[in-house]
Protein backbone atom coordinates (compact mmCIF):
# COMPACT_ATOMS: atom_id res chain seq x y z
CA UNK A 1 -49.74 -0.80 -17.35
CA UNK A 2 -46.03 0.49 -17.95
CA UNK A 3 -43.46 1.09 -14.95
CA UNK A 4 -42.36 4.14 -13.44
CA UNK A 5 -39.01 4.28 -13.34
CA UNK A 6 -35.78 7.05 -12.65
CA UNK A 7 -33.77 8.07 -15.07
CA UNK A 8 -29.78 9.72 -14.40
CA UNK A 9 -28.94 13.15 -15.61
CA UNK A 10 -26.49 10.95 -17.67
CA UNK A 11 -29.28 8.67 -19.49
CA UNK A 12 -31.27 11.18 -20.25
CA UNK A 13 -27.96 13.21 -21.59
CA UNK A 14 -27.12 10.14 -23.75
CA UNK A 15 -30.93 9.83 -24.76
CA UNK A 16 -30.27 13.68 -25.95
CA UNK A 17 -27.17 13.14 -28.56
CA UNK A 18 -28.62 9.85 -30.36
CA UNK A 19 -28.13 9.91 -33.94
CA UNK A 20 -28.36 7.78 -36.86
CA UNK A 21 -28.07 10.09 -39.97
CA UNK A 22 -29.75 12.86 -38.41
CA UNK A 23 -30.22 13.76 -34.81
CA UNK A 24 -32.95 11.25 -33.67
CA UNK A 25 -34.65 14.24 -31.84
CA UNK A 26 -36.27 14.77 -35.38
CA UNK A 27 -38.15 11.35 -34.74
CA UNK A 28 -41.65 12.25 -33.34
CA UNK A 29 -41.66 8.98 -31.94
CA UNK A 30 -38.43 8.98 -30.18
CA UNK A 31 -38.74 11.08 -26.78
CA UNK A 32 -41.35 12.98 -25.21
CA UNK A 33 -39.62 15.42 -22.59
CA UNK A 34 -42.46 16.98 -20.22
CA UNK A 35 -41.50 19.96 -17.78
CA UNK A 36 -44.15 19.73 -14.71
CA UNK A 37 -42.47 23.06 -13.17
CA UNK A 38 -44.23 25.79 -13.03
CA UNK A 39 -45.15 27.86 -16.04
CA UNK A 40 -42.35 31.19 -14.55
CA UNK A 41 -39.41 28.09 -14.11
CA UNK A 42 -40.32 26.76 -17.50
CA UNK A 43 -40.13 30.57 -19.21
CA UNK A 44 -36.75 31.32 -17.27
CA UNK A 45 -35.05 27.97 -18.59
CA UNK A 46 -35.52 24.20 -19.43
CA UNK A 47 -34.30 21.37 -21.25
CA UNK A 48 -34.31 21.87 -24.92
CA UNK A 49 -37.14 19.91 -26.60
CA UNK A 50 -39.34 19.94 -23.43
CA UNK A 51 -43.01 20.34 -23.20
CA UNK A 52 -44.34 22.54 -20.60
CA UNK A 53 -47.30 20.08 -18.87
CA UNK A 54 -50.15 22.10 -18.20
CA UNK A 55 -52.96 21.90 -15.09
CA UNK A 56 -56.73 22.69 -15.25
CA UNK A 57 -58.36 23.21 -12.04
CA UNK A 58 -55.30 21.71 -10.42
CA UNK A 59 -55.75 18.55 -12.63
CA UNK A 60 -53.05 18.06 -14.92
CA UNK A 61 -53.31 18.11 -18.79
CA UNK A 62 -52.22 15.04 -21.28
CA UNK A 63 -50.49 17.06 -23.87
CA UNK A 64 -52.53 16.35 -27.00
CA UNK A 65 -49.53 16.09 -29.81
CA UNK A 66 -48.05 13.11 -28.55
CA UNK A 67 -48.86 9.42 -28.91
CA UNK A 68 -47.92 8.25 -26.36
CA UNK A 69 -48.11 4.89 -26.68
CA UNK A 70 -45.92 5.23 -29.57
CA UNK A 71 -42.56 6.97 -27.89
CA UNK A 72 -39.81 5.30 -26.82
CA UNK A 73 -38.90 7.44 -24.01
CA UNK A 74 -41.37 9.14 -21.87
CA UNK A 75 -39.34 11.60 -19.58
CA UNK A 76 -40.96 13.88 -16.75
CA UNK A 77 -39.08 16.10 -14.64
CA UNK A 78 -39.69 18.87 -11.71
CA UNK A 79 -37.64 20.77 -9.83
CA UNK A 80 -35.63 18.31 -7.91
CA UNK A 81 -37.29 15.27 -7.06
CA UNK A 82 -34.99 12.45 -5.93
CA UNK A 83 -37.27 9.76 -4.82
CA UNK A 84 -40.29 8.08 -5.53
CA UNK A 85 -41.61 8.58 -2.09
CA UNK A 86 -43.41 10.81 -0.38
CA UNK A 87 -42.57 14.17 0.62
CA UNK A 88 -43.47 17.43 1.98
CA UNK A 89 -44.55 19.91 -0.50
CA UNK A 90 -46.79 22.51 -2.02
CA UNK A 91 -48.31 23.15 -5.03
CA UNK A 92 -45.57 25.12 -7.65
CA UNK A 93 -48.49 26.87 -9.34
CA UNK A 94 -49.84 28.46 -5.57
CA UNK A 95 -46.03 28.53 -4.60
CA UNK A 96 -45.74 30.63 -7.50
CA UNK A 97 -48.85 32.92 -6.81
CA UNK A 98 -47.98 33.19 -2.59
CA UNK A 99 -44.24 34.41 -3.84
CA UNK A 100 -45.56 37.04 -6.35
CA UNK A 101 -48.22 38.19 -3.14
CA UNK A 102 -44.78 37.90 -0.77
CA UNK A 103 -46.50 35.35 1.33
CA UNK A 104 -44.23 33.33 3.37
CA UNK A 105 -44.50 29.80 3.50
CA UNK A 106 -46.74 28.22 6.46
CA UNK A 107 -46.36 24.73 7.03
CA UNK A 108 -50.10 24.17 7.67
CA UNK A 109 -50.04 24.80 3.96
CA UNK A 110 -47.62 21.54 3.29
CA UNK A 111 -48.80 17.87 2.78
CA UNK A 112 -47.46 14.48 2.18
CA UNK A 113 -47.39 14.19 -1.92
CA UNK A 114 -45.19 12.75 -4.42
CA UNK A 115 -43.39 14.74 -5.98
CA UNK A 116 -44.74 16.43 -8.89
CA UNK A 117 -43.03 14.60 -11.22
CA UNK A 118 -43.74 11.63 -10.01
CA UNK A 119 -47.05 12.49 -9.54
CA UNK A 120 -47.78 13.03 -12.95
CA UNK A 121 -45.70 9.87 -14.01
CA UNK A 122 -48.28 8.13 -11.74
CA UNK A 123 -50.76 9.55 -14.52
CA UNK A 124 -48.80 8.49 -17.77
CA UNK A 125 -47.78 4.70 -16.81
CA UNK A 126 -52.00 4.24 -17.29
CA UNK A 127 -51.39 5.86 -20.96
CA UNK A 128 -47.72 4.00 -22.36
CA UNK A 129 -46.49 0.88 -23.16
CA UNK A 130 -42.97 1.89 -22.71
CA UNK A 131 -41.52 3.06 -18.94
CA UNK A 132 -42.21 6.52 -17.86
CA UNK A 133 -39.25 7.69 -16.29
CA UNK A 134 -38.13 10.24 -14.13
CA UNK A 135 -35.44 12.48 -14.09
CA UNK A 136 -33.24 11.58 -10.78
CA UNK A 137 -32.67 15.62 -8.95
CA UNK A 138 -34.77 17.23 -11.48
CA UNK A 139 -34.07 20.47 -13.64
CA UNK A 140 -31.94 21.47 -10.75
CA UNK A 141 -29.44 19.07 -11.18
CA UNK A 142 -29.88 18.08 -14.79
CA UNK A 143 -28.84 21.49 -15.48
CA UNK A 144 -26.55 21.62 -13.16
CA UNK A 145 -23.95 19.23 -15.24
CA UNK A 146 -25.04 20.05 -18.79
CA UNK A 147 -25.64 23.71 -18.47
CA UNK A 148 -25.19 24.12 -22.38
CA UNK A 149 -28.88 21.86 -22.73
CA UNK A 150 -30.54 24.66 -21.03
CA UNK A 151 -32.83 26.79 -23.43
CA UNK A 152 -35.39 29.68 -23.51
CA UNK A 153 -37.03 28.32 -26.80
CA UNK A 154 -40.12 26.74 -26.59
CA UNK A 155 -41.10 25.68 -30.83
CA UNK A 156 -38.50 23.57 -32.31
CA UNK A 157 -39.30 22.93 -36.27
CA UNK A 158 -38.10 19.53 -37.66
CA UNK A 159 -35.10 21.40 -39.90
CA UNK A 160 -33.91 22.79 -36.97
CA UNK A 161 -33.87 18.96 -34.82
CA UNK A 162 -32.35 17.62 -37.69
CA UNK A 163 -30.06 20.06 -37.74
CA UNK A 164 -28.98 19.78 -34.58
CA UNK A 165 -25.38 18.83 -33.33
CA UNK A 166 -25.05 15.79 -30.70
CA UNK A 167 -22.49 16.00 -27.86
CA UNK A 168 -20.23 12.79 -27.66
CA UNK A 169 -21.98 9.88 -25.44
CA UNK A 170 -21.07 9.78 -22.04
CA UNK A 171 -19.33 6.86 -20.92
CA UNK A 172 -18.35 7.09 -17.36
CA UNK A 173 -19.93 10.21 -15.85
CA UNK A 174 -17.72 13.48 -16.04
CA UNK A 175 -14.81 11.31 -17.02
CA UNK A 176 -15.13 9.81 -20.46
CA UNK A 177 -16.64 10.32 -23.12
CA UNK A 178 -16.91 8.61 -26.67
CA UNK A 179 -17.12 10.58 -30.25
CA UNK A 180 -16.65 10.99 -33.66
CA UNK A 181 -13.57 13.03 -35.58
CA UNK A 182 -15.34 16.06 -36.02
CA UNK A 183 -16.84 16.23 -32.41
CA UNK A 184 -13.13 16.39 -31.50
CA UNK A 185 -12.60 19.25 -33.71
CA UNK A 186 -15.19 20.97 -32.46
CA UNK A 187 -13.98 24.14 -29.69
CA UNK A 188 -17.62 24.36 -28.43
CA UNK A 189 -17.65 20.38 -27.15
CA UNK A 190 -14.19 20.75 -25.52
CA UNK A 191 -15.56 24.11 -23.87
CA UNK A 192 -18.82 22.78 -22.25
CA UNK A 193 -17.27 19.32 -21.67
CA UNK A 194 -14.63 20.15 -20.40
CA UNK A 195 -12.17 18.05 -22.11
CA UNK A 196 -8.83 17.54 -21.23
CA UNK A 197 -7.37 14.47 -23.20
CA UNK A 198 -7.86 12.44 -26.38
CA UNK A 199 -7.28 8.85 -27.56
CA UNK A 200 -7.51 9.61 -30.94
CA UNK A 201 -8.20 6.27 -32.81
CA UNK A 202 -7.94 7.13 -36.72
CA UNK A 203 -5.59 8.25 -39.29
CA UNK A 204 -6.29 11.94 -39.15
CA UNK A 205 -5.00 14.43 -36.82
CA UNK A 206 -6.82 17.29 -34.91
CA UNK A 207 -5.45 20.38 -33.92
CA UNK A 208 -5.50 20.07 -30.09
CA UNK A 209 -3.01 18.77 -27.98
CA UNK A 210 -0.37 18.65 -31.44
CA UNK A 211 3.06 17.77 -30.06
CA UNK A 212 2.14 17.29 -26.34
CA UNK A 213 2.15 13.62 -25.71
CA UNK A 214 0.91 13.75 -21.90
CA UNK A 215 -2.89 14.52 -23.14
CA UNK A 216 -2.67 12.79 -26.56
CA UNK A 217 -2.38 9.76 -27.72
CA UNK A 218 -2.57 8.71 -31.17
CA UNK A 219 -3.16 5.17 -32.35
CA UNK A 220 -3.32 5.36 -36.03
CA UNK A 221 -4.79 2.43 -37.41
CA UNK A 222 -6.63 2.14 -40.95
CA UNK A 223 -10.85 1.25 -40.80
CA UNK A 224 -10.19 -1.86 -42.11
CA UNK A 225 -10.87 -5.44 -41.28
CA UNK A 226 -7.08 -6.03 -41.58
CA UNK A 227 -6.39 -3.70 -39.17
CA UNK A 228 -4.52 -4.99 -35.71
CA UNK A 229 -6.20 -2.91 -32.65
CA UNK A 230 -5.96 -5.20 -30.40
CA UNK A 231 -1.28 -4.42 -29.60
CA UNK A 232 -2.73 -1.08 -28.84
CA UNK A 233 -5.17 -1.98 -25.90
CA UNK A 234 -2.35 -1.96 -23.15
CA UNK A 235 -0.90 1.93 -24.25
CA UNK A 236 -4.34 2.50 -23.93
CA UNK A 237 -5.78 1.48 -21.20
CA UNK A 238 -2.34 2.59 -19.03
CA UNK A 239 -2.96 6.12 -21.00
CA UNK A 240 -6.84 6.27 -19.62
CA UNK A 241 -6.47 5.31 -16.17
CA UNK A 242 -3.31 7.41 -15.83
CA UNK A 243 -5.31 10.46 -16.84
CA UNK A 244 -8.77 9.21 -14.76
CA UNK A 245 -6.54 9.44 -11.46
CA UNK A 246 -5.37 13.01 -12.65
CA UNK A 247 -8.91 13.97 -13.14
CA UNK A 248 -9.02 14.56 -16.50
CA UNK A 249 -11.73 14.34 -18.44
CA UNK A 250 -10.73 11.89 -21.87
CA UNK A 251 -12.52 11.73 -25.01
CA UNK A 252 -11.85 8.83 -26.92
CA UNK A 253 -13.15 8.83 -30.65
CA UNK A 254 -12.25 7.47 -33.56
CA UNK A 255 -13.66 8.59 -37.60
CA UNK A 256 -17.31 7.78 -37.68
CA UNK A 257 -17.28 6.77 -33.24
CA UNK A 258 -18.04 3.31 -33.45
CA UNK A 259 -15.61 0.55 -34.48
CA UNK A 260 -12.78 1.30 -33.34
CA UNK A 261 -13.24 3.47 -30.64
CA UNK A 262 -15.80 1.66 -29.44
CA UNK A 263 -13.88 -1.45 -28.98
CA UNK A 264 -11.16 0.53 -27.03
CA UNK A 265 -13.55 1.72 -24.70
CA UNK A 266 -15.10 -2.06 -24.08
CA UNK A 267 -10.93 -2.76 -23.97
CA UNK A 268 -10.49 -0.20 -20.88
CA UNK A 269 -13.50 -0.82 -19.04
CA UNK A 270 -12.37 -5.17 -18.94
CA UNK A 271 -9.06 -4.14 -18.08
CA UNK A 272 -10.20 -1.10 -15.28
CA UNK A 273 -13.37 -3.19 -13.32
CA UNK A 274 -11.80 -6.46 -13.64
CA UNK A 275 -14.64 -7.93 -15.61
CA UNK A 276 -15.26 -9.78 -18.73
CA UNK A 277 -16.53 -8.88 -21.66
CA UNK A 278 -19.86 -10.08 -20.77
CA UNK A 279 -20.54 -8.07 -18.10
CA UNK A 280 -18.95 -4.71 -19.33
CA UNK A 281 -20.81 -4.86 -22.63
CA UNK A 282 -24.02 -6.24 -21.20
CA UNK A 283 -25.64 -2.57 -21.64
CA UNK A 284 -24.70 -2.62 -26.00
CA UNK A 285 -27.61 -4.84 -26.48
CA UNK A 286 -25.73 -8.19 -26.97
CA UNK A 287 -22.19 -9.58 -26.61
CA UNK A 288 -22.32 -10.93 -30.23
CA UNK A 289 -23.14 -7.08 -31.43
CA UNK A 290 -19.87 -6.31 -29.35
CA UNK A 291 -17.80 -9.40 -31.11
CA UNK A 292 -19.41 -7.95 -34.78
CA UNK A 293 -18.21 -4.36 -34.04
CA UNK A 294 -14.90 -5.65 -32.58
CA UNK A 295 -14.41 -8.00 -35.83
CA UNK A 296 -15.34 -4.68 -38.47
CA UNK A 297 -12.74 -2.71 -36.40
CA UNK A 298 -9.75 -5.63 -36.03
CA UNK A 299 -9.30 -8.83 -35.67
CA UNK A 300 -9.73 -8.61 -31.91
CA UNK A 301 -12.32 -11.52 -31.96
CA UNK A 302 -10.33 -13.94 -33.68
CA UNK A 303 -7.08 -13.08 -31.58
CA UNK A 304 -9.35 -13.80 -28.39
CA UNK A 305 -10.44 -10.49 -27.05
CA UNK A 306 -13.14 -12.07 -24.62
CA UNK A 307 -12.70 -13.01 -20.62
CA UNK A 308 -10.74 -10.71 -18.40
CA UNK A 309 -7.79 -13.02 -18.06
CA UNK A 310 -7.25 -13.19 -22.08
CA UNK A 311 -6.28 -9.37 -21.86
CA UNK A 312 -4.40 -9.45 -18.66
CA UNK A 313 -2.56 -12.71 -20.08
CA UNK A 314 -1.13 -9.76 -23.06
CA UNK A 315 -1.20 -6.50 -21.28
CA UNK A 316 -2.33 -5.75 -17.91
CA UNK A 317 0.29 -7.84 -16.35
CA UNK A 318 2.75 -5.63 -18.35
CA UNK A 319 1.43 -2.28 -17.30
CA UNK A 320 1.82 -2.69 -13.65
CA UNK A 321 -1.30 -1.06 -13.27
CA UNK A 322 -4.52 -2.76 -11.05
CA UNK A 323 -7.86 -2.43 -12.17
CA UNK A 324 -10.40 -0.74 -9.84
CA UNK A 325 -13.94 -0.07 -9.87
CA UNK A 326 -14.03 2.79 -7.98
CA UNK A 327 -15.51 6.03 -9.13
CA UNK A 328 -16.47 4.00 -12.08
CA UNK A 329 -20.40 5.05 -12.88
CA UNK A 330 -23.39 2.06 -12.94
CA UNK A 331 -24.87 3.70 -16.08
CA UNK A 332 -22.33 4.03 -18.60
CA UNK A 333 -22.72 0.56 -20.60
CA UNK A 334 -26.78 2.30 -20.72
CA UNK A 335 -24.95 5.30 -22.54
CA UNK A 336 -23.55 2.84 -25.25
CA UNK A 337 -26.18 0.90 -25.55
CA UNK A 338 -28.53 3.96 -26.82
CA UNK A 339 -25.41 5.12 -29.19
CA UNK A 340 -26.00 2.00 -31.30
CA UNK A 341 -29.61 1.83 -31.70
């Protein structure tokens, strides 16, 4: 029997925007998104992708086009459920029917129950081999912070899922964010993100922030295995956590938004929780995939880009600038992790 777990709006964002050549939403296999709200919440708005979960006689219904002991991620949300306890509540379906007769609620009408989420994750676990997982605050909040994942459509065909265009992966919540080139290019991504900065880790330019050196900064080094990264990580990292305690939100990307920018972002979290690279890159899978990627980007691994003090010993002294772990979210190095795989 599988585990019922929680998921952050931020996983499940990151979960969203996987790609390999295509979107991985195109995968059948990949993520089954069920909505347990009612069937008026569902019509109004829900996550795009998600499966409205029926009920029969109050029972609900295993939707019939998934194997689900094939897909990777089994998601169920609700409303707003925030625990795995129990709670007062009624039914959505007669909460739906006593608001359309303008009954008011009566509190003989509430009982202790899990939520319905939860509820119906109780359900699934018995049916997966993979963790069923539930959304932490439900549609409510999910939608909330990503209000451009909201949708009215209901039938998505694969040419449209392959088709469509990821949002860069979200690193520390609200704060940064790492992408490709031509996510930075792109007006729509800086709109709904909010972005506010780049560390713009290739040889091409983009056409925001040109000339204004307070929320850009350009570290042009070639894709290549010759390439030195690793004299850039103090401008860097003093660049970042200037513009995290000014509250902007930084997108750091580099051509393709892996090598190199993903070693800069490993680079800034060592240097801003005071960690080594163990620990900060436990959530990519492995510390020798970190070394590889690090090693295709520069020649950070042979210059001895590993334990905390290594970096301090060539930078952090020099910036003048303490590392601090606060504000810093527990679920970013999850957000990597699904980039990459």
């Amino acid at each position: 029997m599988a585990e019922l777990r929680f998921c952050e709006p931020t996983e499940l964002y990151n979960i969203l925007n996987q790609t390999s050549k295509v979107s991985r939403l195109a995968e059948p296999n990949y993520l089954c998104l069920l909505d347990v709200r009612c069937k008026r919440q569902y019509d109004e708005s829900h996550v795009i992708t998600a499966r409205r979960v029926k009920k029969k006689e109050k029972q609900y219904l295993i939707p019939e086009s998934v194997d689900l002991e094939c897909v990777r991620y089994c998601i169920v949300y609700d409303s707003n459920t925030s625990s795995l306890e129990l709670r007062v509540r009624r039914d959505d379906d007669e909460e739906e029917e006593e608001e359309e007769r303008g009954v008011k609620d009566d509190e003989e009408n509430n009982e202790l129950l899990p939520g319905p989420a939860v509820e119906f994750g109780q359900i699934l676990i018995h049916l997966t081999r993979q963790p069923v997982y539930i959304l932490r605050g439900g549609y409510e909040c999910f939608s909330g912070l990503y209000h451009f994942f909201r949708t009215q459509k209901i039938i998505w065909m694969p040419q449209e899922l392959d088709a469509f265009q990821p949002y860069p992966v979200e690193i520390i919540p609200g704060k940064i964010f790492l992408g490709k080139f031509s996510q930075a290019c792109n007006a729509r991504i800086h709109k709904d993100l909010k972005i506010k900065a780049h560390v713009n880790i290739s040889m091409e330019a983009t056409p925001y922030f040109v000339g204004d050196g307070d929320k850009l900064l350009h570290v042009k080094i070639e894709d290549s295995s010759d390439s030195n990264l690793f004299s850039s990580f103090r401008h860097i990292c003093h660049f970042m956590e200037l513009h995290l305690q000014l509250r902007s939100v930084i997108l750091v990307f580099s051509s393709r938004g892996i090598s190199r920018s993903s070693a800069a972002v490993v680079a800034f979290l060592m240097h801003y929780n005071e960690e080594t690279l163990k620990v900060c890159a436990w959530g990519w899978g492995s510390v020798d995939r970190v070394l590889a990627w690090l090693a295709e980007d520069s020649r950070t691994k042979s210059e001895g880009l590993g334990p905390r003090e290594e970096m301090q010993r060539q930078h952090a002294s020099k910036s003048g600038l303490g590392g601090s772990a606060a504000g810093v979210g527990e679920n970013y190095p999850w957000g990597i992790y699904h980039r990459h795989h």
